[in-house]
C-alpha atoms as a PDB file:
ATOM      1  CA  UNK A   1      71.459  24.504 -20.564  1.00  0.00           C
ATOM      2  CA  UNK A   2      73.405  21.907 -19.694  1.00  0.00           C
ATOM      3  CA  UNK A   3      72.815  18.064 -18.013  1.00  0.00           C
ATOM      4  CA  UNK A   4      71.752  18.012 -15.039  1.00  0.00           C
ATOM      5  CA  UNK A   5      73.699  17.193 -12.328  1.00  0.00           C
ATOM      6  CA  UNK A   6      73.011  15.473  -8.805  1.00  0.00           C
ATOM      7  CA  UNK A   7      74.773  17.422  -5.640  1.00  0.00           C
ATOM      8  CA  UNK A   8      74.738  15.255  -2.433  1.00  0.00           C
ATOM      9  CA  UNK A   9      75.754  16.531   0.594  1.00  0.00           C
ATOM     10  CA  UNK A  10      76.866  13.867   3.105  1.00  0.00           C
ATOM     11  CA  UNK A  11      77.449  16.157   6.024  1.00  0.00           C
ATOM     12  CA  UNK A  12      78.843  14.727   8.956  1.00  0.00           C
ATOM     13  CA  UNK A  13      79.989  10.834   8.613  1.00  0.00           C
ATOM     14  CA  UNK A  14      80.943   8.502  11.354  1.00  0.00           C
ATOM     15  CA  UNK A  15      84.324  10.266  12.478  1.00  0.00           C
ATOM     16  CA  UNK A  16      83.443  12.371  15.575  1.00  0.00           C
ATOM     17  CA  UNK A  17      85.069  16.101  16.110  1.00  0.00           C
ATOM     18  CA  UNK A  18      88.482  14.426  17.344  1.00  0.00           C
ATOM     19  CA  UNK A  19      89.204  13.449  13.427  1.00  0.00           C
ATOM     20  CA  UNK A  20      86.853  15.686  11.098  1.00  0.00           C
ATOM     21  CA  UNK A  21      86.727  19.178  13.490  1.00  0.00           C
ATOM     22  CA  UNK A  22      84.183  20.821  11.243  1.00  0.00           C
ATOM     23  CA  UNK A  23      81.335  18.097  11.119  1.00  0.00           C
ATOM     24  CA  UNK A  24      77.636  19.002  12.928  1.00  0.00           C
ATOM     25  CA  UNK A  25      76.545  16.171  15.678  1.00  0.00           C
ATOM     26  CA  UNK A  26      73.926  17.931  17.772  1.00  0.00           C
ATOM     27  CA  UNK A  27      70.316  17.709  16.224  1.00  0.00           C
ATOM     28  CA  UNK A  28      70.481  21.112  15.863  1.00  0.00           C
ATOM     29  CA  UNK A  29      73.622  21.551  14.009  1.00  0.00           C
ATOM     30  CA  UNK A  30      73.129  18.907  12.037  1.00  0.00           C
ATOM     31  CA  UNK A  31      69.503  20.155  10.388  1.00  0.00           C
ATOM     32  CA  UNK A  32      71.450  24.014   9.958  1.00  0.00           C
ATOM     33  CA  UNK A  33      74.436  22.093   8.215  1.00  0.00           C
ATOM     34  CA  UNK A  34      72.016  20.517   5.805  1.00  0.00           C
ATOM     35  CA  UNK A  35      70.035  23.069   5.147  1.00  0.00           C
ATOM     36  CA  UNK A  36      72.472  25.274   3.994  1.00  0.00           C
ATOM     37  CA  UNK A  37      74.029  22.626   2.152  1.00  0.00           C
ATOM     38  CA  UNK A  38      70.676  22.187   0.418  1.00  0.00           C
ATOM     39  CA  UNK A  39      69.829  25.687  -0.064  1.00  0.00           C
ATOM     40  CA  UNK A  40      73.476  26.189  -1.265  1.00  0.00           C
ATOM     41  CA  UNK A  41      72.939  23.562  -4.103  1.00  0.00           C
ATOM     42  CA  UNK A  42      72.767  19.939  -2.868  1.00  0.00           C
ATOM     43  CA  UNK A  43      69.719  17.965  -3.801  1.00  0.00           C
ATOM     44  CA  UNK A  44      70.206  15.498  -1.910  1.00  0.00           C
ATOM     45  CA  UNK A  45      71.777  15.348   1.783  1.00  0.00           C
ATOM     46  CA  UNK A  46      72.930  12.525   3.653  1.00  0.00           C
ATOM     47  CA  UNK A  47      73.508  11.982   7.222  1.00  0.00           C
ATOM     48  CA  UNK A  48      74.547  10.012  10.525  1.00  0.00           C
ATOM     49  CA  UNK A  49      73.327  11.179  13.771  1.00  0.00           C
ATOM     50  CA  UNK A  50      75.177  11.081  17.418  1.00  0.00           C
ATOM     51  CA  UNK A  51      74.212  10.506  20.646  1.00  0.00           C
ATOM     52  CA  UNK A  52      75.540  14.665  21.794  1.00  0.00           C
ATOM     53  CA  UNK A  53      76.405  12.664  25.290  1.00  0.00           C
ATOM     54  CA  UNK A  54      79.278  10.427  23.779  1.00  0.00           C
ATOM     55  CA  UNK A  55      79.975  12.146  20.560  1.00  0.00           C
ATOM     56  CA  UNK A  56      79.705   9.012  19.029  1.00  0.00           C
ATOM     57  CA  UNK A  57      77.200   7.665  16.418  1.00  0.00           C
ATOM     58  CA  UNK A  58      73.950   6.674  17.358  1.00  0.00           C
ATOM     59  CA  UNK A  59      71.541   4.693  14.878  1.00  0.00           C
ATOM     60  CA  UNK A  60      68.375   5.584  16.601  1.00  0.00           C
ATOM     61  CA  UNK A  61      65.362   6.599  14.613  1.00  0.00           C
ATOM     62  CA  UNK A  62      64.141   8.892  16.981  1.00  0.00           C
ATOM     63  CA  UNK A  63      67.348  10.636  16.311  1.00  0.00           C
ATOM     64  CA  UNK A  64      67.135  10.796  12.505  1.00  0.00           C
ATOM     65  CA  UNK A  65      63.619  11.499  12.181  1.00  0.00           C
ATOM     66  CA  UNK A  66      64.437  14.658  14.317  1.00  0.00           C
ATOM     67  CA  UNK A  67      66.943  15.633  12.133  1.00  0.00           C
ATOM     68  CA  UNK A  68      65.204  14.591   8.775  1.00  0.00           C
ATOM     69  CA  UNK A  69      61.771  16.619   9.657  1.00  0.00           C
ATOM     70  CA  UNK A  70      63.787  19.503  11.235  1.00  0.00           C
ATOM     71  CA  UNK A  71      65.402  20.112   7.575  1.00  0.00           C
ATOM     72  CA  UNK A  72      62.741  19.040   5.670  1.00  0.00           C
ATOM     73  CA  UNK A  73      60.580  22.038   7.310  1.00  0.00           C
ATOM     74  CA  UNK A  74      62.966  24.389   6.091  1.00  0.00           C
ATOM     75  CA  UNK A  75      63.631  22.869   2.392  1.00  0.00           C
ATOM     76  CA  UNK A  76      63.221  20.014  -0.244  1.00  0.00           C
ATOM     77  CA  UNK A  77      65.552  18.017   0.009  1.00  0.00           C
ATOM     78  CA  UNK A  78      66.335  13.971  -0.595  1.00  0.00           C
ATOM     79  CA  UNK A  79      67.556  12.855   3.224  1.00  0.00           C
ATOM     80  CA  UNK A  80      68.756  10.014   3.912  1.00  0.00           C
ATOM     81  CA  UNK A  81      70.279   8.303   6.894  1.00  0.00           C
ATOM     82  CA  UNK A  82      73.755   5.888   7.129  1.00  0.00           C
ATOM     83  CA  UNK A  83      73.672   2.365   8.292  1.00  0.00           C
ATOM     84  CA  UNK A  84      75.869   1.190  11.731  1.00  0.00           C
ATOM     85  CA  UNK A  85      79.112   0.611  10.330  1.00  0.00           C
ATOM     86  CA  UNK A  86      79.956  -2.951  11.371  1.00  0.00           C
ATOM     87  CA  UNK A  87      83.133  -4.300  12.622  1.00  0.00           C
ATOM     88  CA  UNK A  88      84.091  -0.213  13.101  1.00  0.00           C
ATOM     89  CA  UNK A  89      85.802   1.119  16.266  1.00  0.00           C
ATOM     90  CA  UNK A  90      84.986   5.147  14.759  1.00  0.00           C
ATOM     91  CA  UNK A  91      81.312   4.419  15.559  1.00  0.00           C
ATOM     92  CA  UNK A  92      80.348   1.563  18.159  1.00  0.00           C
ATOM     93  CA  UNK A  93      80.407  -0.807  15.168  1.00  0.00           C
ATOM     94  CA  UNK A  94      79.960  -3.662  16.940  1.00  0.00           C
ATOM     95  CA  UNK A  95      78.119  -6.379  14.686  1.00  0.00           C
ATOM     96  CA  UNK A  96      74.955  -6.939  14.789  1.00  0.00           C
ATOM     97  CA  UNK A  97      71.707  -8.776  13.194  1.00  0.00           C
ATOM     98  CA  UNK A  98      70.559  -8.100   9.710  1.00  0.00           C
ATOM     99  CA  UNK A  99      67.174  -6.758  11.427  1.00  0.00           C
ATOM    100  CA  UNK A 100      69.145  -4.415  14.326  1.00  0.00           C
ATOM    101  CA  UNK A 101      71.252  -3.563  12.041  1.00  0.00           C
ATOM    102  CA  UNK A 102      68.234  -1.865   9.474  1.00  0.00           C
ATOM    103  CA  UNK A 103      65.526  -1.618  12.055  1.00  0.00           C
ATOM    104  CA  UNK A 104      65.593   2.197  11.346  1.00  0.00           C
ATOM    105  CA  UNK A 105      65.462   2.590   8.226  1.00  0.00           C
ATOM    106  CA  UNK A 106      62.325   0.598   8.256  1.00  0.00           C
ATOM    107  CA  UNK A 107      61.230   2.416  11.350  1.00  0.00           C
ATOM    108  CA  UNK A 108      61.765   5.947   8.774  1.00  0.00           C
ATOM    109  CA  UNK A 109      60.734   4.277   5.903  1.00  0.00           C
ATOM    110  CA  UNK A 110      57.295   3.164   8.073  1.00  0.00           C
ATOM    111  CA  UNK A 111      56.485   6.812   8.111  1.00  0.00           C
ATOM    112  CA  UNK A 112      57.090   8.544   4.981  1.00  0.00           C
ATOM    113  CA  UNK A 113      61.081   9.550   6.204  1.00  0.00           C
ATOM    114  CA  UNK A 114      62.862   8.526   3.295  1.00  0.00           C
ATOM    115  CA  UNK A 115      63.454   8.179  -0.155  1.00  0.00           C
ATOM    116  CA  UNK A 116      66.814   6.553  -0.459  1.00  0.00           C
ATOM    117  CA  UNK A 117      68.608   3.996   1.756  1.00  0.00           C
ATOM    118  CA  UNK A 118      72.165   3.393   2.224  1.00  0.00           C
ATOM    119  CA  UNK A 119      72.436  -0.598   1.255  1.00  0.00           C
ATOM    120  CA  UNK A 120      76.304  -1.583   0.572  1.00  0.00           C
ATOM    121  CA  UNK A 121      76.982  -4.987  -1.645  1.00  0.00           C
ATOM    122  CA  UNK A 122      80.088  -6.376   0.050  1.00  0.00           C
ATOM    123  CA  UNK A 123      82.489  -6.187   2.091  1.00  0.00           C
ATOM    124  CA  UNK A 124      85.530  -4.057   2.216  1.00  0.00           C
ATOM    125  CA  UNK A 125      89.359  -3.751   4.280  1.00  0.00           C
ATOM    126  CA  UNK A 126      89.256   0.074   5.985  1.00  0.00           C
ATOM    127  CA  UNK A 127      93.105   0.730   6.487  1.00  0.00           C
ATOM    128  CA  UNK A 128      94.699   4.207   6.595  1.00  0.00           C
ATOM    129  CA  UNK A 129      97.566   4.795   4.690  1.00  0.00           C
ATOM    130  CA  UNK A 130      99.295   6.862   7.464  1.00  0.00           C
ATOM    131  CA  UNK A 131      98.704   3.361   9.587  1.00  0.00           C
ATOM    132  CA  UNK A 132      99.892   1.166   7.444  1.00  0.00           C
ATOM    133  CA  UNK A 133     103.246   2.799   7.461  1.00  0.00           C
ATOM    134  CA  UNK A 134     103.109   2.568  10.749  1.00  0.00           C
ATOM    135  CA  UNK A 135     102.111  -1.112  10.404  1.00  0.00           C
ATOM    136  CA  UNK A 136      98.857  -0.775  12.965  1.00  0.00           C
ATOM    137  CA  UNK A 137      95.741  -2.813  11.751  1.00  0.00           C
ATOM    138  CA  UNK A 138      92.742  -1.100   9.933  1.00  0.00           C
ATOM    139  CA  UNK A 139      89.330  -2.899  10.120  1.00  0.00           C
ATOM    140  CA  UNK A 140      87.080  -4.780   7.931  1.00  0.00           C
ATOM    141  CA  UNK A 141      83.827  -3.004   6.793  1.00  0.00           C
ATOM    142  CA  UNK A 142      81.139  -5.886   7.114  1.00  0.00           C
ATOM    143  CA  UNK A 143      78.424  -5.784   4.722  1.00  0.00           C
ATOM    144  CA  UNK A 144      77.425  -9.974   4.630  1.00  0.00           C
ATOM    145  CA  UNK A 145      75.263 -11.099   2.402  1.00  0.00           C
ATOM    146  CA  UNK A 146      71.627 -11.418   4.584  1.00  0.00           C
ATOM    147  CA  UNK A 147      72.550  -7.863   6.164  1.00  0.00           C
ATOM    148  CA  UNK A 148      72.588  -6.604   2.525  1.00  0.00           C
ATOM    149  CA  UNK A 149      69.124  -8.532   1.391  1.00  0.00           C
ATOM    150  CA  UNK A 150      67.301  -7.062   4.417  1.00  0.00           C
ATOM    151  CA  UNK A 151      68.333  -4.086   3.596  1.00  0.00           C
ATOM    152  CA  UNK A 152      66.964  -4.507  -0.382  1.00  0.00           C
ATOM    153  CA  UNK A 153      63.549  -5.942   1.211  1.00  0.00           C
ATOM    154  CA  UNK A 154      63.322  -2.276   2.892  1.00  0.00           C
ATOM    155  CA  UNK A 155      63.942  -1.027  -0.238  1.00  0.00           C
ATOM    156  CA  UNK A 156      61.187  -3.121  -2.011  1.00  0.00           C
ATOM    157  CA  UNK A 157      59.021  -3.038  -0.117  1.00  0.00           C
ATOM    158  CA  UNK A 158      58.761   1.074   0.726  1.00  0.00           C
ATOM    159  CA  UNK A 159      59.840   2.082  -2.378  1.00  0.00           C
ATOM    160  CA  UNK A 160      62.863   3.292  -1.581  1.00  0.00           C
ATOM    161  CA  UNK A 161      66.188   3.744  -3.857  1.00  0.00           C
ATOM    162  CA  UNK A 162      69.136   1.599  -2.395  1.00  0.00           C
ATOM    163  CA  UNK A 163      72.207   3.931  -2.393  1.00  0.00           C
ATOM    164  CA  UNK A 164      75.176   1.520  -3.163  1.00  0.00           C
ATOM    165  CA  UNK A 165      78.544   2.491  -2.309  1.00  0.00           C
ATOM    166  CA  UNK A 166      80.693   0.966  -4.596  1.00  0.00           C
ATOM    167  CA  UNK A 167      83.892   0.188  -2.524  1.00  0.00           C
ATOM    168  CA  UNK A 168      85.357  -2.572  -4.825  1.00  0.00           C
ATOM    169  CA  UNK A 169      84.294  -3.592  -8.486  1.00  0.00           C
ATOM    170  CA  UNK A 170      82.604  -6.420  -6.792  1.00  0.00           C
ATOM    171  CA  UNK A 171      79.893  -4.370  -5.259  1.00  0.00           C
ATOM    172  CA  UNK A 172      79.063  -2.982  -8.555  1.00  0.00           C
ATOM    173  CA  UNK A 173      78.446  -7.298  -9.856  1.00  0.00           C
ATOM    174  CA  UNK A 174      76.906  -8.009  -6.651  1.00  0.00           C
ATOM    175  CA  UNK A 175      74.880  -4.818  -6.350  1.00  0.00           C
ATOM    176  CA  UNK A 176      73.543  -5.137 -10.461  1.00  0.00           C
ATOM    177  CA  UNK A 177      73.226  -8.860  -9.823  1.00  0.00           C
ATOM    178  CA  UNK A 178      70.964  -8.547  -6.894  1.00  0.00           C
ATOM    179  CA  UNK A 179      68.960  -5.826  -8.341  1.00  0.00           C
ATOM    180  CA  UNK A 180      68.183  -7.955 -11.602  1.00  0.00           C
ATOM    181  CA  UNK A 181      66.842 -10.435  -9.535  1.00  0.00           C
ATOM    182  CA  UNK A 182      64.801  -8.607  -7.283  1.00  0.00           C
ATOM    183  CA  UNK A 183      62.694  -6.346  -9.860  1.00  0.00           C
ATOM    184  CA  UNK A 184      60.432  -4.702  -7.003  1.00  0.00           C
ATOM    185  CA  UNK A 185      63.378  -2.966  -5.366  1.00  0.00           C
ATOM    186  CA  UNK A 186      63.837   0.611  -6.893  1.00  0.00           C
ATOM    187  CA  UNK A 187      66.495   2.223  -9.001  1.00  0.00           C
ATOM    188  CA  UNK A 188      70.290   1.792  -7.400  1.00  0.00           C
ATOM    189  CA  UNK A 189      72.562   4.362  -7.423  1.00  0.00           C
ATOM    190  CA  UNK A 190      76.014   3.583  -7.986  1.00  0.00           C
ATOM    191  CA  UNK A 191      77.994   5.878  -5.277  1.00  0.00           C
ATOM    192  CA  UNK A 192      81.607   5.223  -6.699  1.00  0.00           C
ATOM    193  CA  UNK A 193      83.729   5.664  -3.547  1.00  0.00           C
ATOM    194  CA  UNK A 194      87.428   7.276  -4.294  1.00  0.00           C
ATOM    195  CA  UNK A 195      90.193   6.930  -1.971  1.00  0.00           C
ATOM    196  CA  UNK A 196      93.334   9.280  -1.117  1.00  0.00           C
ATOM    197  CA  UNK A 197      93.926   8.361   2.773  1.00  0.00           C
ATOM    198  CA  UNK A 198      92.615   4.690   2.826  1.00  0.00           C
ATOM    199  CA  UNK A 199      93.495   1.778   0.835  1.00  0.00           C
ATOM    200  CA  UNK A 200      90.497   0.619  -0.776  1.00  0.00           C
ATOM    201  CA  UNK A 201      89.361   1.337  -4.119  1.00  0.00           C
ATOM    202  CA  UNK A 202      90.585   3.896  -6.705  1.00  0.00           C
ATOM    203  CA  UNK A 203      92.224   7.322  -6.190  1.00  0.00           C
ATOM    204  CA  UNK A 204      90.046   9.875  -7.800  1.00  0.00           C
ATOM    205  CA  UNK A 205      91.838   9.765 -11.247  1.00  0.00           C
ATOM    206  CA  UNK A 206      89.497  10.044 -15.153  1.00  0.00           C
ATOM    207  CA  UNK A 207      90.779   6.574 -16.079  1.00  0.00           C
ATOM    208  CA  UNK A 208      89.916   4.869 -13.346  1.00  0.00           C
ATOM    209  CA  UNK A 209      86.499   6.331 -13.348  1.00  0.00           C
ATOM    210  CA  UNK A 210      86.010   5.134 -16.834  1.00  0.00           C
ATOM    211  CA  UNK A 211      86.579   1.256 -15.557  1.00  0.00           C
ATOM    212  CA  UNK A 212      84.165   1.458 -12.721  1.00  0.00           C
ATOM    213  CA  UNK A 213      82.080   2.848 -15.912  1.00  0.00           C
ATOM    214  CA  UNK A 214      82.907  -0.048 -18.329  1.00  0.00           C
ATOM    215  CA  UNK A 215      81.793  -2.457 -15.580  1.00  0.00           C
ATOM    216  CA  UNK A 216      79.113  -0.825 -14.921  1.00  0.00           C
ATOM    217  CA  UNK A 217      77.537  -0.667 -18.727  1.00  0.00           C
ATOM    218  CA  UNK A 218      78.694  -4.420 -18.760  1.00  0.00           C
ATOM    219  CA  UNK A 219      76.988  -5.501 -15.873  1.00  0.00           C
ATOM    220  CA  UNK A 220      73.658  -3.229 -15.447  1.00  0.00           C
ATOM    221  CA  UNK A 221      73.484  -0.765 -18.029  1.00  0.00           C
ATOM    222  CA  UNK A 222      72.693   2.680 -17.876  1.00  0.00           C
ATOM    223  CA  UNK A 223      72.330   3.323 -14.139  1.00  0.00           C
ATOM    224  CA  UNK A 224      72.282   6.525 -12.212  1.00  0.00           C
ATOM    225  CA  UNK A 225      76.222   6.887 -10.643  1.00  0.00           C
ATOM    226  CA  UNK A 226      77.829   9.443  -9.067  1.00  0.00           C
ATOM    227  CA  UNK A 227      81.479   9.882  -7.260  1.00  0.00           C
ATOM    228  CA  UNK A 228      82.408  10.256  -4.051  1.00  0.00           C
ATOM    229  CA  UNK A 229      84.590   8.864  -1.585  1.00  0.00           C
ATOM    230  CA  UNK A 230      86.348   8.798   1.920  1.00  0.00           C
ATOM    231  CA  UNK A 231      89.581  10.602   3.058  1.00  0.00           C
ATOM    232  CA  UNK A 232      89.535  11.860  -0.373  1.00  0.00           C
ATOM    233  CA  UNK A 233      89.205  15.923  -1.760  1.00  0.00           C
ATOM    234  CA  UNK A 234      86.750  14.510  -4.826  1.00  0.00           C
ATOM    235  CA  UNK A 235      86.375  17.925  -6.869  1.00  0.00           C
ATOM    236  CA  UNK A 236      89.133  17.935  -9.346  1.00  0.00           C
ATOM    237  CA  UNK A 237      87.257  15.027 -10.832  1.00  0.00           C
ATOM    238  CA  UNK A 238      83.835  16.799 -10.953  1.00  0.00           C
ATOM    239  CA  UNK A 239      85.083  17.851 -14.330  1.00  0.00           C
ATOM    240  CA  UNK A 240      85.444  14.495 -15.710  1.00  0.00           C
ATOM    241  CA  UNK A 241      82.108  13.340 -13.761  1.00  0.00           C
ATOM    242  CA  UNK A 242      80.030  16.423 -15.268  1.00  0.00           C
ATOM    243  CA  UNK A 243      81.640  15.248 -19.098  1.00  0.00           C
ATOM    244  CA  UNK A 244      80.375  11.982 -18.485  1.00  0.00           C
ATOM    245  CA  UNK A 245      77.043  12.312 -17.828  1.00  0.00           C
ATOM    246  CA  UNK A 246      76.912  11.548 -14.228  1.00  0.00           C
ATOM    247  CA  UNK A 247      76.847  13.083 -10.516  1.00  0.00           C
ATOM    248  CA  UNK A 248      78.715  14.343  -7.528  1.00  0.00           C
ATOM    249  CA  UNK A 249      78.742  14.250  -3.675  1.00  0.00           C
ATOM    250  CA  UNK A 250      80.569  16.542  -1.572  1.00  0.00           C
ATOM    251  CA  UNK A 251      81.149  17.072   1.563  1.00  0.00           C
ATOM    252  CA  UNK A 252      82.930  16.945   5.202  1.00  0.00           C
ATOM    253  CA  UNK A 253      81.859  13.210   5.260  1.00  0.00           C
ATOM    254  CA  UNK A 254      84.147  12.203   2.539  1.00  0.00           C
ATOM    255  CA  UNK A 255      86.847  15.045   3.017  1.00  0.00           C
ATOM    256  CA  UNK A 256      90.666  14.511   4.642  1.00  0.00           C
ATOM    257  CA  UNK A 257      90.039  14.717   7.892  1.00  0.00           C
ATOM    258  CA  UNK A 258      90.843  18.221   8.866  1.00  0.00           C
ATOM    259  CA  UNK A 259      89.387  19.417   6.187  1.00  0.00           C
ATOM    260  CA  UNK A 260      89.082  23.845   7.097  1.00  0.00           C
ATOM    261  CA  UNK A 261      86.018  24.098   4.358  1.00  0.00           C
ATOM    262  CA  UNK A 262      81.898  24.011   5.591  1.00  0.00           C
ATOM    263  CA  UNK A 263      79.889  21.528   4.357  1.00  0.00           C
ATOM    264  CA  UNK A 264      78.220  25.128   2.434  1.00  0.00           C
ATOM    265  CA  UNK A 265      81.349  26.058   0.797  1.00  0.00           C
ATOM    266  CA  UNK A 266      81.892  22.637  -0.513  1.00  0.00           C
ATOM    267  CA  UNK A 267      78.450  22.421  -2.176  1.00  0.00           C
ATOM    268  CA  UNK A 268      78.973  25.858  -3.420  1.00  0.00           C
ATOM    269  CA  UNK A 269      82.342  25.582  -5.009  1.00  0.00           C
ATOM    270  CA  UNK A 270      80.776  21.900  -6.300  1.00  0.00           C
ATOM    271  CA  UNK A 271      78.159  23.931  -7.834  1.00  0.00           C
ATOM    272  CA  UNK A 272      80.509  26.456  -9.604  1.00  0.00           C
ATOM    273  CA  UNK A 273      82.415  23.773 -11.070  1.00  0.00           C
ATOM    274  CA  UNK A 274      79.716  21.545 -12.417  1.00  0.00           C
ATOM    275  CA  UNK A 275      78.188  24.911 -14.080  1.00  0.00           C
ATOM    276  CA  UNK A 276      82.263  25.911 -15.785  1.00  0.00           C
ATOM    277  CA  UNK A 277      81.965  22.113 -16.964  1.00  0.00           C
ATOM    278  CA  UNK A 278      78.795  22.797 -18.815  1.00  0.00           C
ATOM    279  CA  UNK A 279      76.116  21.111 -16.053  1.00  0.00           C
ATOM    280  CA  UNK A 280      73.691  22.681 -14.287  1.00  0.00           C
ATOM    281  CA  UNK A 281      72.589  21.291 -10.591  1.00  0.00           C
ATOM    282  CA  UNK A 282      69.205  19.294 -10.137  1.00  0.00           C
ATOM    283  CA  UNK A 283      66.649  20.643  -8.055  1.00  0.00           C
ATOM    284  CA  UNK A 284      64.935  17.668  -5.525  1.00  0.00           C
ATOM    285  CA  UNK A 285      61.969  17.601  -7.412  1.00  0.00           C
ATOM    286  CA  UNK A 286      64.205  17.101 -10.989  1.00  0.00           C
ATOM    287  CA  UNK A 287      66.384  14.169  -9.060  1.00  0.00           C
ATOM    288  CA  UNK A 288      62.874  12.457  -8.011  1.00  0.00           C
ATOM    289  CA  UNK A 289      61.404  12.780 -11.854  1.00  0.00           C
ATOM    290  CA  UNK A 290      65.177  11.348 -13.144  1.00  0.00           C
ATOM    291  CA  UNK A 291      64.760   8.241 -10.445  1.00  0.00           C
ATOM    292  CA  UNK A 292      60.629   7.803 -11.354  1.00  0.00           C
ATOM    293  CA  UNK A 293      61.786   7.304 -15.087  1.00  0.00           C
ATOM    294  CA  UNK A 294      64.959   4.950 -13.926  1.00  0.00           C
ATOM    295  CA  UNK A 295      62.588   3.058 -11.842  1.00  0.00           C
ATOM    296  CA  UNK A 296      59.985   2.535 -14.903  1.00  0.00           C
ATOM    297  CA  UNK A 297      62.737   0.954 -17.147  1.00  0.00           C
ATOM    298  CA  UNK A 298      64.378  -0.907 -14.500  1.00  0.00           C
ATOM    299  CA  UNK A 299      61.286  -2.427 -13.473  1.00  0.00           C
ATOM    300  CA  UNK A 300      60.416  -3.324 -17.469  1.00  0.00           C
ATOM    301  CA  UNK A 301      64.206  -4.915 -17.625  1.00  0.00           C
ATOM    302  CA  UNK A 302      65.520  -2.170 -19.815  1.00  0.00           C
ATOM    303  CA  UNK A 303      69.335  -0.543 -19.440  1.00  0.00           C
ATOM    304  CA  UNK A 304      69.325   3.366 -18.756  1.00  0.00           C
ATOM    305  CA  UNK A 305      70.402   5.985 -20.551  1.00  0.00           C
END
């Protein structure tokens, strides 16, 4: 048998029906999207909620918890919930305190709702290419530093896994930096985030994985990572990903907008490629044994892997 390999699911994102047609926002969509994208393969699933009146985003506990139980009574799964995206018009991103800004995941984290937490080291320059030709203005992606700590005292002090998405290579300094120094936060993963459509970062390409790697090694060892992205179609480098020992999300979240494929179907054909690349996907349970054993040599100092 082969390594075992993570499948997240992130199932709807911030973009509303207008730019990603296929994405659940109702409650009720949104639990039947992830469970089939759990009982299809994914581990892990991860998720934004909308208020169905707008059709926009909504951070709202009450919301998540809804949608977290309402899968969770159907499968295991690893849920976990997005963050307001600050200084974003896709998602009423206006800015706000550290504490707003996380009161739910501590809210969820207060009763037992999750095991990981979306907590992003930096900030990052959102810009379309399709925009930029056209010269109109992207936005910035605000992540300061105190919104990021609040979100890492969550995270130590529930036990709960920060989920770094790893815009930049200076997330991955400030994000192994941070976690040195605070040795009661769990485990990071290292969510390296691809680009096709927007600007930022890497486009999903073997070499360039293997320098968010080398930093990685250089800065914090061993960590769990896995790749992903926005406005990107991430499977052709599943291959590469399975070879080297790490994991994959999928899903309508980090698609081209557009995108004609279910969140199912993507976890599925993610599944048959990680198993014709010699890996075989990770059940829950296995994910939550791999991150126990990360946290135990993270918390004694020690690299991974």
């Amino acid at each position: 048998m082969g390594s075992k390999v993570w499948i997240e699911a992130a199932i709807n994102g911030p973009w509303g029906k207008a730019r990603q047609p296929g994405i659940p926002t109702s409650t009720k969509d949104i639990i039947a999207d992830g469970v089939a994208s759990a009982k299809a393969g994914a581990a892990i699933v991860h998720l934004h909620v909308y208020d169905e009146a707008t059709g926009q985003q909504k951070d709202d506990w009450q919301l998540y918890a809804a949608a977290i139980e309402g899968i969770r009574a159907q499968c295991d799964a690893i849920i976990y919930p997005t963050i307001p995206i600050a200084g974003s018009s896709y998602a009423n991103g206006a800015m706000k305190s550290a504490a707003e800004r996380y009161e739910h995941l501590e809210e969820l984290a207060k009763r037992g709702l999750v095991e990981w937490g979306v907590v992003d080291p930096g900030s990052c320059n959102f810009a379309r290419f399709s925009d930029v030709a056209k010269l109109v203005p992207g936005f910035v992606y605000q992540n300061p530093d105190d919104h990021f700590l609040e979100g890492m005292r969550i995270c130590a002090g529930y036990s709960i896994n920060p989920s770094y998405a790893i815009y930049e290579p200076g997330f991955t300094r400030m994000g192994a930096a941070s976690a040195n120094a605070m040795m009661k936060v769990p485990t990071p993963i290292y969510r390296f985030m691809f680009a096709e459509e927007f600007t930022f970062g890497f486009p999903p390409k073997p070499n360039h994985l293997d320098a968010h790697l080398g930093l990685l090694r250089e800065v914090a060892g061993g960590y769990p990572w896995m790749i992903a992205g926005l406005g990107v179609d991430i499977r052709p480098l599943i291959p590469a990903a399975v070879e080297r020992e790490g994991h994959v999300r999928v899903g309508l979240e980090d698609m081209p907008w557009g995108a004609s494929q279910s969140n199912r179907e993507l976890v599925e054909e993610a599944v048959q490629i990680i198993r014709k690349a010699g890996g075989e996907p990770a059940s829950a349970p296995e994910v939550r044994n791999a991150m126990k054993a990360a946290d135990g040599l993270h918390k004694r100092g020690k690299a991974i892997g």
